[in-house]
Protein backbone atom coordinates (compact mmCIF):
# COMPACT_ATOMS: atom_id res chain seq x y z
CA UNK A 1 174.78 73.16 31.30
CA UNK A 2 176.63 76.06 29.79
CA UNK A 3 179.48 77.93 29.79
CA UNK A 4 181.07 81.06 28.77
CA UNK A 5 184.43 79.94 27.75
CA UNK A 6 186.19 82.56 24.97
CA UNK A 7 188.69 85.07 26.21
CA UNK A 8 186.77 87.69 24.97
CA UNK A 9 183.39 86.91 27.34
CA UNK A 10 185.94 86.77 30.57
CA UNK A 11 186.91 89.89 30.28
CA UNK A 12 185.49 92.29 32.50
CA UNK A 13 184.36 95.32 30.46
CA UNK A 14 182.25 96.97 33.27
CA UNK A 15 185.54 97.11 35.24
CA UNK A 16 187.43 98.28 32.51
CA UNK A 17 185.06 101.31 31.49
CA UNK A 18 185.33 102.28 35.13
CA UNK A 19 188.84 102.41 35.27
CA UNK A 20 188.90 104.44 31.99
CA UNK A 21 186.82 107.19 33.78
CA UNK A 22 189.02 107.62 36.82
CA UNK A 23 192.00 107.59 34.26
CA UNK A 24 190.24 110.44 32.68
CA UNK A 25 188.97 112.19 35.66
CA UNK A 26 192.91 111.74 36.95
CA UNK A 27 194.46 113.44 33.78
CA UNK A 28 192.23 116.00 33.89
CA UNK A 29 192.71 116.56 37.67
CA UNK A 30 196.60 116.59 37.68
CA UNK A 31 196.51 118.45 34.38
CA UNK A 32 194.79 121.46 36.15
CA UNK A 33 197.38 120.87 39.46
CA UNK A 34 200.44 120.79 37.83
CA UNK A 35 199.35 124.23 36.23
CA UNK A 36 199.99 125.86 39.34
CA UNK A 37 203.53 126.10 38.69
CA UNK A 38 205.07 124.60 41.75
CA UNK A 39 206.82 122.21 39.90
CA UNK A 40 208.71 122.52 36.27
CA UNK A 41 207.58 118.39 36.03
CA UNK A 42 205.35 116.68 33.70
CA UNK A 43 203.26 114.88 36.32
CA UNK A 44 200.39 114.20 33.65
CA UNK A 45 203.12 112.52 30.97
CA UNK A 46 204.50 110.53 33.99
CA UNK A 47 200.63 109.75 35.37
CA UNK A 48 200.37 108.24 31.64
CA UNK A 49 202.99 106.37 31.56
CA UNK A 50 202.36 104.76 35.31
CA UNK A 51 199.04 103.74 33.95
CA UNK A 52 200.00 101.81 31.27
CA UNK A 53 202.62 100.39 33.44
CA UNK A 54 199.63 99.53 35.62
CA UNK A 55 197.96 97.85 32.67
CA UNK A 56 200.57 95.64 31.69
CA UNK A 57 200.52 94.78 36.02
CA UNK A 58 196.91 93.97 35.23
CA UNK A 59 197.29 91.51 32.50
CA UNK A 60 200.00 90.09 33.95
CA UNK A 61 197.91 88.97 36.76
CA UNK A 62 195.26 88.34 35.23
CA UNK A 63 196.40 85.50 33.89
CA UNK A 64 197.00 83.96 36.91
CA UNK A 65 194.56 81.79 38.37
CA UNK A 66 193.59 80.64 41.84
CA UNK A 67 195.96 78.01 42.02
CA UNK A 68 198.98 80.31 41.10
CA UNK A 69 198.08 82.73 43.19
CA UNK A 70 197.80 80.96 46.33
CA UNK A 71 201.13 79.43 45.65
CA UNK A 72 202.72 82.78 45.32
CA UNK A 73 201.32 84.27 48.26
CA UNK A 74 203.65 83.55 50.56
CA UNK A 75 206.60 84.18 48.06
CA UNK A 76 204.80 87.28 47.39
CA UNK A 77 204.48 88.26 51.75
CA UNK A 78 207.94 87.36 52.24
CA UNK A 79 209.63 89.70 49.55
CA UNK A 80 207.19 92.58 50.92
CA UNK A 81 208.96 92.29 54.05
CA UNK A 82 212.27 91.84 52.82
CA UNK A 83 211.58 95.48 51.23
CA UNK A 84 210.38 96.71 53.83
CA UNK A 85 213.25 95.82 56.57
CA UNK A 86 215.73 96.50 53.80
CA UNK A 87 214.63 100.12 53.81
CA UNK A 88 216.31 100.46 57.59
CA UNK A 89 219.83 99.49 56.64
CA UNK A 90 219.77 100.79 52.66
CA UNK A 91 222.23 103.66 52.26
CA UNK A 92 221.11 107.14 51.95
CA UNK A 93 221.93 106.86 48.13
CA UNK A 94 219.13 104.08 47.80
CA UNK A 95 216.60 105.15 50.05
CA UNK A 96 216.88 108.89 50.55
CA UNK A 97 215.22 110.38 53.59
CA UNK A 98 212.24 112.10 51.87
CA UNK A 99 209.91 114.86 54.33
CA UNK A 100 211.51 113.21 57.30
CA UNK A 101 210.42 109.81 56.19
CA UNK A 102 212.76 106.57 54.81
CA UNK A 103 209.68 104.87 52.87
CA UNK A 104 210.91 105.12 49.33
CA UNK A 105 213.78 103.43 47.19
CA UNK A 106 215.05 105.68 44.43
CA UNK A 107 215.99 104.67 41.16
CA UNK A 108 218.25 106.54 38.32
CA UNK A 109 216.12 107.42 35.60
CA UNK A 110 212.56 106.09 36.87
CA UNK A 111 212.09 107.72 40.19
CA UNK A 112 210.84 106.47 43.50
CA UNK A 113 209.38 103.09 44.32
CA UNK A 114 207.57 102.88 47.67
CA UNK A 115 207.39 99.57 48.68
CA UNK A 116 204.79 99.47 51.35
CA UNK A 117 202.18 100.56 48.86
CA UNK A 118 202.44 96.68 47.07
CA UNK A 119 202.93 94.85 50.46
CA UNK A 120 199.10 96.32 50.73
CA UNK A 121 198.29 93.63 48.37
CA UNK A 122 200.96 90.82 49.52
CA UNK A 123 198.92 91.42 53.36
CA UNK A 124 195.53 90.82 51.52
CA UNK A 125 196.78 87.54 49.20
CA UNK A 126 198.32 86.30 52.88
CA UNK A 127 195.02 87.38 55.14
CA UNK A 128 192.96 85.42 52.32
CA UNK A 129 194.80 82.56 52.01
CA UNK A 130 195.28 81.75 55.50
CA UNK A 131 191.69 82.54 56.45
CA UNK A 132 190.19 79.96 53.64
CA UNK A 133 193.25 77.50 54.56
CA UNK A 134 191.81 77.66 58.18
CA UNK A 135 188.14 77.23 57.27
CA UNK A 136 189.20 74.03 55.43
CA UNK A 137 190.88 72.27 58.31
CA UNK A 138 188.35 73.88 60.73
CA UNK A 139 184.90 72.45 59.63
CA UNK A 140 183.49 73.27 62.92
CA UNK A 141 183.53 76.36 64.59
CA UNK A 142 184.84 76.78 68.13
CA UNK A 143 186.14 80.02 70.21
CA UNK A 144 189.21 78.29 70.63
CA UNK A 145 189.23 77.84 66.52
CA UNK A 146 188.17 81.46 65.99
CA UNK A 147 190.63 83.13 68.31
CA UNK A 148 193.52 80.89 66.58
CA UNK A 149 192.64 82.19 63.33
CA UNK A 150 192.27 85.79 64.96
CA UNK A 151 196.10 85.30 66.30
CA UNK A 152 197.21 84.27 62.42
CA UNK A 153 195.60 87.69 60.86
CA UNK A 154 196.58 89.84 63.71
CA UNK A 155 200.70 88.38 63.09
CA UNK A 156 200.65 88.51 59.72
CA UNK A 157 199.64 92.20 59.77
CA UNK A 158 201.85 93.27 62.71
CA UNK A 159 204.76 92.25 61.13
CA UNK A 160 205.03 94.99 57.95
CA UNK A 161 202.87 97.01 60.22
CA UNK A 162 205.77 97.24 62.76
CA UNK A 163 208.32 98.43 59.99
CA UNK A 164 206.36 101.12 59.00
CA UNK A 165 203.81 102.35 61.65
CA UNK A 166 206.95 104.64 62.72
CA UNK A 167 207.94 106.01 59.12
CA UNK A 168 204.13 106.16 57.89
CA UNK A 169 201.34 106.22 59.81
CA UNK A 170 198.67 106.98 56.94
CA UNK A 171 200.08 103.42 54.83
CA UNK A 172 199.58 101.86 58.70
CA UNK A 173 195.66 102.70 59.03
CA UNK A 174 195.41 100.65 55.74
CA UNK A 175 197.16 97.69 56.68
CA UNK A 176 194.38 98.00 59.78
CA UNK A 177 191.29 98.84 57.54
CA UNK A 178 192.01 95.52 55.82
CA UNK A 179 193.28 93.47 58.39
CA UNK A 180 189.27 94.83 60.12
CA UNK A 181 187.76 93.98 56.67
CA UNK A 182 188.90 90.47 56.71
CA UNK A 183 188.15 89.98 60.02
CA UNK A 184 184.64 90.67 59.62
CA UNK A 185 183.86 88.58 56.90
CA UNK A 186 186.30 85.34 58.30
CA UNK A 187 183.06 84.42 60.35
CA UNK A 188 185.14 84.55 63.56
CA UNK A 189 182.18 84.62 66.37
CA UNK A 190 181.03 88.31 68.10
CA UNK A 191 181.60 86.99 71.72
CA UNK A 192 185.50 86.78 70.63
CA UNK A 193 185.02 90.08 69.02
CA UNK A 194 182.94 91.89 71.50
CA UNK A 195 185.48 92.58 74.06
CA UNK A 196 188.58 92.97 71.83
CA UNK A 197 186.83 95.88 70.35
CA UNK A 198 186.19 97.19 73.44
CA UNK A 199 189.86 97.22 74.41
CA UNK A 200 190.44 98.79 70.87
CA UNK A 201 188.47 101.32 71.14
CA UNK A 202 189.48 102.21 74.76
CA UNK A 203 192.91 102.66 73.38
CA UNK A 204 192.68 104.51 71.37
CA UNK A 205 190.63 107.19 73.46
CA UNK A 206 193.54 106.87 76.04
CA UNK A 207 196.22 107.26 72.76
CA UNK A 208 193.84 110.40 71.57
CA UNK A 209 194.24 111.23 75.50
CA UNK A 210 197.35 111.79 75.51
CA UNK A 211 198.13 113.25 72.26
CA UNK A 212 195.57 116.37 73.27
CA UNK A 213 197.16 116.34 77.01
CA UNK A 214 200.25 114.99 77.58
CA UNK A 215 202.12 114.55 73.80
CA UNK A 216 205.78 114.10 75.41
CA UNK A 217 204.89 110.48 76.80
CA UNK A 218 203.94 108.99 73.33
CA UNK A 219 206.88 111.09 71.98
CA UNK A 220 209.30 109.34 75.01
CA UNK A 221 207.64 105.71 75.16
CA UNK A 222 206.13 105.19 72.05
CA UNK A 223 208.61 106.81 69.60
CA UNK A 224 205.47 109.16 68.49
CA UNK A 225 207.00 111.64 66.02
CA UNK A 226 206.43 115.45 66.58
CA UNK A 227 204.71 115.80 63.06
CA UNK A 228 202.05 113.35 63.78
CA UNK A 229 201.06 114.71 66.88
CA UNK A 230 201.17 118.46 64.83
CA UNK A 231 199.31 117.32 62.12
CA UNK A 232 195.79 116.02 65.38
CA UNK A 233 196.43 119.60 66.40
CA UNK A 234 195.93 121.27 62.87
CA UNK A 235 193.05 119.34 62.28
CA UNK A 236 191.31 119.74 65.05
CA UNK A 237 192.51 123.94 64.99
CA UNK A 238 193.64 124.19 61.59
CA UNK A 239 192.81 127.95 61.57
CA UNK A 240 195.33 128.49 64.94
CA UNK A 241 197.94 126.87 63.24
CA UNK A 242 197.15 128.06 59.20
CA UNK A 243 201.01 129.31 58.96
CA UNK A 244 202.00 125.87 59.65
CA UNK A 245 200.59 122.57 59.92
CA UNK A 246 197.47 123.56 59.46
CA UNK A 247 198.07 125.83 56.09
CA UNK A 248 197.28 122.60 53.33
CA UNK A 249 194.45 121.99 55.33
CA UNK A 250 192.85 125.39 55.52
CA UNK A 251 194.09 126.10 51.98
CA UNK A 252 192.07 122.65 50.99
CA UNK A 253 189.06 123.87 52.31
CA UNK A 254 189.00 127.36 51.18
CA UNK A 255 189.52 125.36 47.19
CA UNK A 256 186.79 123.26 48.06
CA UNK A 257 184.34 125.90 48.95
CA UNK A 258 184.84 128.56 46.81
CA UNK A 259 184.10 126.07 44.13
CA UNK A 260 180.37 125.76 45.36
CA UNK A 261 177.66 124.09 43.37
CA UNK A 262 178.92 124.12 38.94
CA UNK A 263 182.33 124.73 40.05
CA UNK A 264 184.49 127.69 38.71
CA UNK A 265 185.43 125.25 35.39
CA UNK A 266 188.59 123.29 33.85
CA UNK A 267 191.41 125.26 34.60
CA UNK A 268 189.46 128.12 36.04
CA UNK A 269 191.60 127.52 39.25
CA UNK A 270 192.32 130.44 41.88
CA UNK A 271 193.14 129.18 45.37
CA UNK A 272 196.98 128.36 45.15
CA UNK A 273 197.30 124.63 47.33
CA UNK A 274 200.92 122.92 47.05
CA UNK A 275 201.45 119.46 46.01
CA UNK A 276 197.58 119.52 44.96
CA UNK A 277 198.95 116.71 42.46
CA UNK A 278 198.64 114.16 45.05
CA UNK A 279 197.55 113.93 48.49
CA UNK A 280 195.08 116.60 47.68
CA UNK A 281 194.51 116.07 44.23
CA UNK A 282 190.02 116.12 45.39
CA UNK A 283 190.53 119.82 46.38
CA UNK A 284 191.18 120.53 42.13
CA UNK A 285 188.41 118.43 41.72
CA UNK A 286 185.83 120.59 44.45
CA UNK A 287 187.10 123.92 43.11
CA UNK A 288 187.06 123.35 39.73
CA UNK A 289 183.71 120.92 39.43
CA UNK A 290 182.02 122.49 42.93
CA UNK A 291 179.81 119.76 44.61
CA UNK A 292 178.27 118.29 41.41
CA UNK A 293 181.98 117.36 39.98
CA UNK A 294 182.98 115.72 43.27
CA UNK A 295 180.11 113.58 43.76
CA UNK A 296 180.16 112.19 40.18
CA UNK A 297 183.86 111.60 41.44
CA UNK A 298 182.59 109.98 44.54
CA UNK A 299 179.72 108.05 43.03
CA UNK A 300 182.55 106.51 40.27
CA UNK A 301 184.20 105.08 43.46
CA UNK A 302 181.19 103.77 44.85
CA UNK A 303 180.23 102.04 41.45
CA UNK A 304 184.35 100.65 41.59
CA UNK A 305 183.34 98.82 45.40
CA UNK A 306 179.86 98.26 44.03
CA UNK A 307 181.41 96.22 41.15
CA UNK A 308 183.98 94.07 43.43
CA UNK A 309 181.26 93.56 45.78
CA UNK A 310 179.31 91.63 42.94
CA UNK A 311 182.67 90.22 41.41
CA UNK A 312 183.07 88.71 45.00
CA UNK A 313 179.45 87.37 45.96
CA UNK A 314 179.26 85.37 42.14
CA UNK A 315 182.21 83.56 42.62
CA UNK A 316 182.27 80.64 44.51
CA UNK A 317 186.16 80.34 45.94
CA UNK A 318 186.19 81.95 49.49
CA UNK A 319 189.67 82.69 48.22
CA UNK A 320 188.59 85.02 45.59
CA UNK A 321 186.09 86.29 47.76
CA UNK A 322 188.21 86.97 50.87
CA UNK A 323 190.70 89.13 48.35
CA UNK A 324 187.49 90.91 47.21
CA UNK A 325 187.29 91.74 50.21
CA UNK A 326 190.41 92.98 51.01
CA UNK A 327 190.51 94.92 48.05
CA UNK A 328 187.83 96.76 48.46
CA UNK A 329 188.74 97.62 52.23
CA UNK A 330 191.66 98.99 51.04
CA UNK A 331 189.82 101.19 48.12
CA UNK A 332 187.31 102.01 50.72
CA UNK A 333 189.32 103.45 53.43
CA UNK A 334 191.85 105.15 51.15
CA UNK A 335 188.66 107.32 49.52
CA UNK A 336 186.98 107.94 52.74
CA UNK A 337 190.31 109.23 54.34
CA UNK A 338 191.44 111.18 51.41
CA UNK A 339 188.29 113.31 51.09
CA UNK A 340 187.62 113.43 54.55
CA UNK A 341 190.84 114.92 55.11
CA UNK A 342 191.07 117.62 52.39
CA UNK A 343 187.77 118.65 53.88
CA UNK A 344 188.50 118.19 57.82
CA UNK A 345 186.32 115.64 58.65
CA UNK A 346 189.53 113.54 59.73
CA UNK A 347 193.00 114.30 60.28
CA UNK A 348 195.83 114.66 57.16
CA UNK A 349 197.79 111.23 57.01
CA UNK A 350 199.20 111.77 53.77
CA UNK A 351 197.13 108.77 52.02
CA UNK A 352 196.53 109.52 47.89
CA UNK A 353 193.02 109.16 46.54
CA UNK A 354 193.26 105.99 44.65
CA UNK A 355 193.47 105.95 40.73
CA UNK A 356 193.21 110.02 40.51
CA UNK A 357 196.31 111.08 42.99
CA UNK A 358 199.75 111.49 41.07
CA UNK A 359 202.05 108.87 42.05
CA UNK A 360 203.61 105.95 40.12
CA UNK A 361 203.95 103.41 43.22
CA UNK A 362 200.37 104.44 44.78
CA UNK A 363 199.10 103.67 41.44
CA UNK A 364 200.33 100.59 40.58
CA UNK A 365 200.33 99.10 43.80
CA UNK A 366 195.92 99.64 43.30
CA UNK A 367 196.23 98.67 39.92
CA UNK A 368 198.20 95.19 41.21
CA UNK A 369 194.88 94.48 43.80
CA UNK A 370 192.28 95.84 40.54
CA UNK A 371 194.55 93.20 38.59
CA UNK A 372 193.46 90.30 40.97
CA UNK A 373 189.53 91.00 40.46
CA UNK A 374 190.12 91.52 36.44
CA UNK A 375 192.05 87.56 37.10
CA UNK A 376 188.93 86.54 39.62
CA UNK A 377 186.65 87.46 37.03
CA UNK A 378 188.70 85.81 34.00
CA UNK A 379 188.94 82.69 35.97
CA UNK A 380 185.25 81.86 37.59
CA UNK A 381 183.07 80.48 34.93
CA UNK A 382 179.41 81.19 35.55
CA UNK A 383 176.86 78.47 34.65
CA UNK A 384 173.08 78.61 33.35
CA UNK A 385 170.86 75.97 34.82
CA UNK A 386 172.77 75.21 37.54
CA UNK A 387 173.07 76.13 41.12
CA UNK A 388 177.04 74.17 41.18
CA UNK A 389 180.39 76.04 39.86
């Protein structure tokens, strides 16, 4: 039986070419934004600098191993938290009110920090853990078992949900998109499932209900904020409303399509879109590349989830594969929302594409959950001649 067992054979070059592409494809993408002159900012310097911030993140987990992880998961949870109810009381002077939203902490000389964006992470080190801690004390399978376990993921998710499903709903969907991914592959039975769903989804038509009819009762009872509600209507009308909340949106799409099939080339730019640099950082991408440019894009994230997906079924620690898991939920539902908003297939929530969008907190925060695959796939040790880890 052998092993590969130097430093140099753990590390995970496949990953690391693809995360050299989308660092390219990024500086290229916020090199042609920021040319639009909203801004008097560097945001391709600062993009620079966040990724190698991100890479020192990177080996700095990477080093950790399962072990170390799991005993700083719930070290890890709790200080997410802590951030995230600290926001509420911090003075105006620490956490500024920023587009009618108290999600950031500001810092002299570095900038804004946005917690919720690393308590993505902290939810999918807690989900994992607790789902593989239950599987080991749970050798057999009962409903009574799996709805238990479905009562541990749902907490531990409502809790930071609840502190920021008011301030940002976009950051919310993700915390749900991975709290959904882990619940699928926890093995909890269909016949618990089944019906919950079914409530879910019924819910939400009476939520969508009401936002299209009557909008003041989720304002009154459930503290809905005006913009959210503006930003269903804009999607659904974005022409009607193209002087408002609908303007990005129509804007996006008009970028998009005028760069048809070759695109018009780098820097070759005409459709003016503000704050391109981040939340709609794919409409660059569409006008200046057209339709061949975005689905290299596209396919580079699909090779990124393809990539965890086999990081996750080699190993053999449902720990590691449960944050697989997670991770890739996350990547997963912050692409498909991100495109399909700049092109109106779903509503505007604000959430960055990952790895391309400007943003130092966004960034890191992804490059903290690519950090725990780079350590999964330092740590696992795959044998020849042998079906045993």
């Amino acid at each position: 039986m052998t092993s590969t067992n130097n430093t140099t054979s753990k590390l995970d070059y496949g990953l690391i070419f693809i995360l050299m592409l989308l660092f390219l494809a990024s500086c290229l993408s916020i090199y042609s934004a920021q040319a639009s002159g909203q801004y008097k900012e560097n945001f391709l310097i600062k993009q620079i600098v966040w990724y190698i911030a991100g890479a020192g993140i990177i080996t700095g987990v990477m080093t950790l191993d399962s072990e170390q992880l799991r005993k700083l998961t719930w070290y890890a949870y709790g200080f997410g938290i802590f951030l995230l109810g600290f926001l509420f009381i911090a003075p105006e002077s620490i956490a500024p009110e920023i587009n009618g939203a108290k999600n950031w902490f500001k810092f002299p000389g570095i900038g804004t920090l946005q917690p919720s964006e690393f308590v993505k992470i902290f939810i999918i080190l807690a989900l994992a853990r607790v789902t593989d801690d239950h599987h080991h004390k749970n050798l057999v399978k009962t409903i009574q078992s799996d709805f238990w376990l479905l009562m541990k993921l749902g907490i531990l998710t409502l809790i930071p949900l609840m502190l920021i499903i008011k301030e940002d709903l976009g950051t919310s969907l993700v915390f749900l998109a991975i709290l959904l991914g882990m619940i699928f592959i926890s093995g909890i039975s269909w016949k618990l499932l089944a019906p919950i769903f079914s409530v879910g989804i019924t819910l939400i038509s009476t939520v969508f209900y009401f936002v299209l009819w009557k909008p003041e009762i989720l304002e009154k009872y459930l503290g809905v904020e005006g913009y959210m509600i503006g930003r269903i209507y804009s999607w659904l009308d974005p022409y009607n409303y193209q002087s408002s909340a609908g303007y990005q949106l129509t804007r996006s799409m008009l970028a998009i399509g005028s760069g048809q099939t070759n695109g018009k080339g780098f820097g070759n730019r005409e459709v003016y879109l503000p704050e391109s640099q981040t939340d709609f950082i794919f409409s660059v991408v569409g006008e200046e590349y057209g339709f061949i440019g975005a689905s290299v894009l596209i396919s580079l994230f699909f090779l990124l989830i393809y990539h965890i997906t086999k990081v996750g079924m080699e190993t053999k620690n449902n720990f590691y594969t449960y944050i697989c898991v997670g991770v890739i939920s996350m990547i997963t539902f912050h692409v498909f929302q991100n495109i399909g908003m700049t092109i109106g297939v779903l509503p505007i929530t604000g959430i960055p594409l990952p790895f391309i969008s400007y943003g130092g907190s966004s960034l890191m925060g992804n490059m903290l959950g690519i950090g725990l695959i780079f350590s999964i796939r330092f740590h696992y040790r795959k044998y020849m001649f042998s079906s045993t880890d």
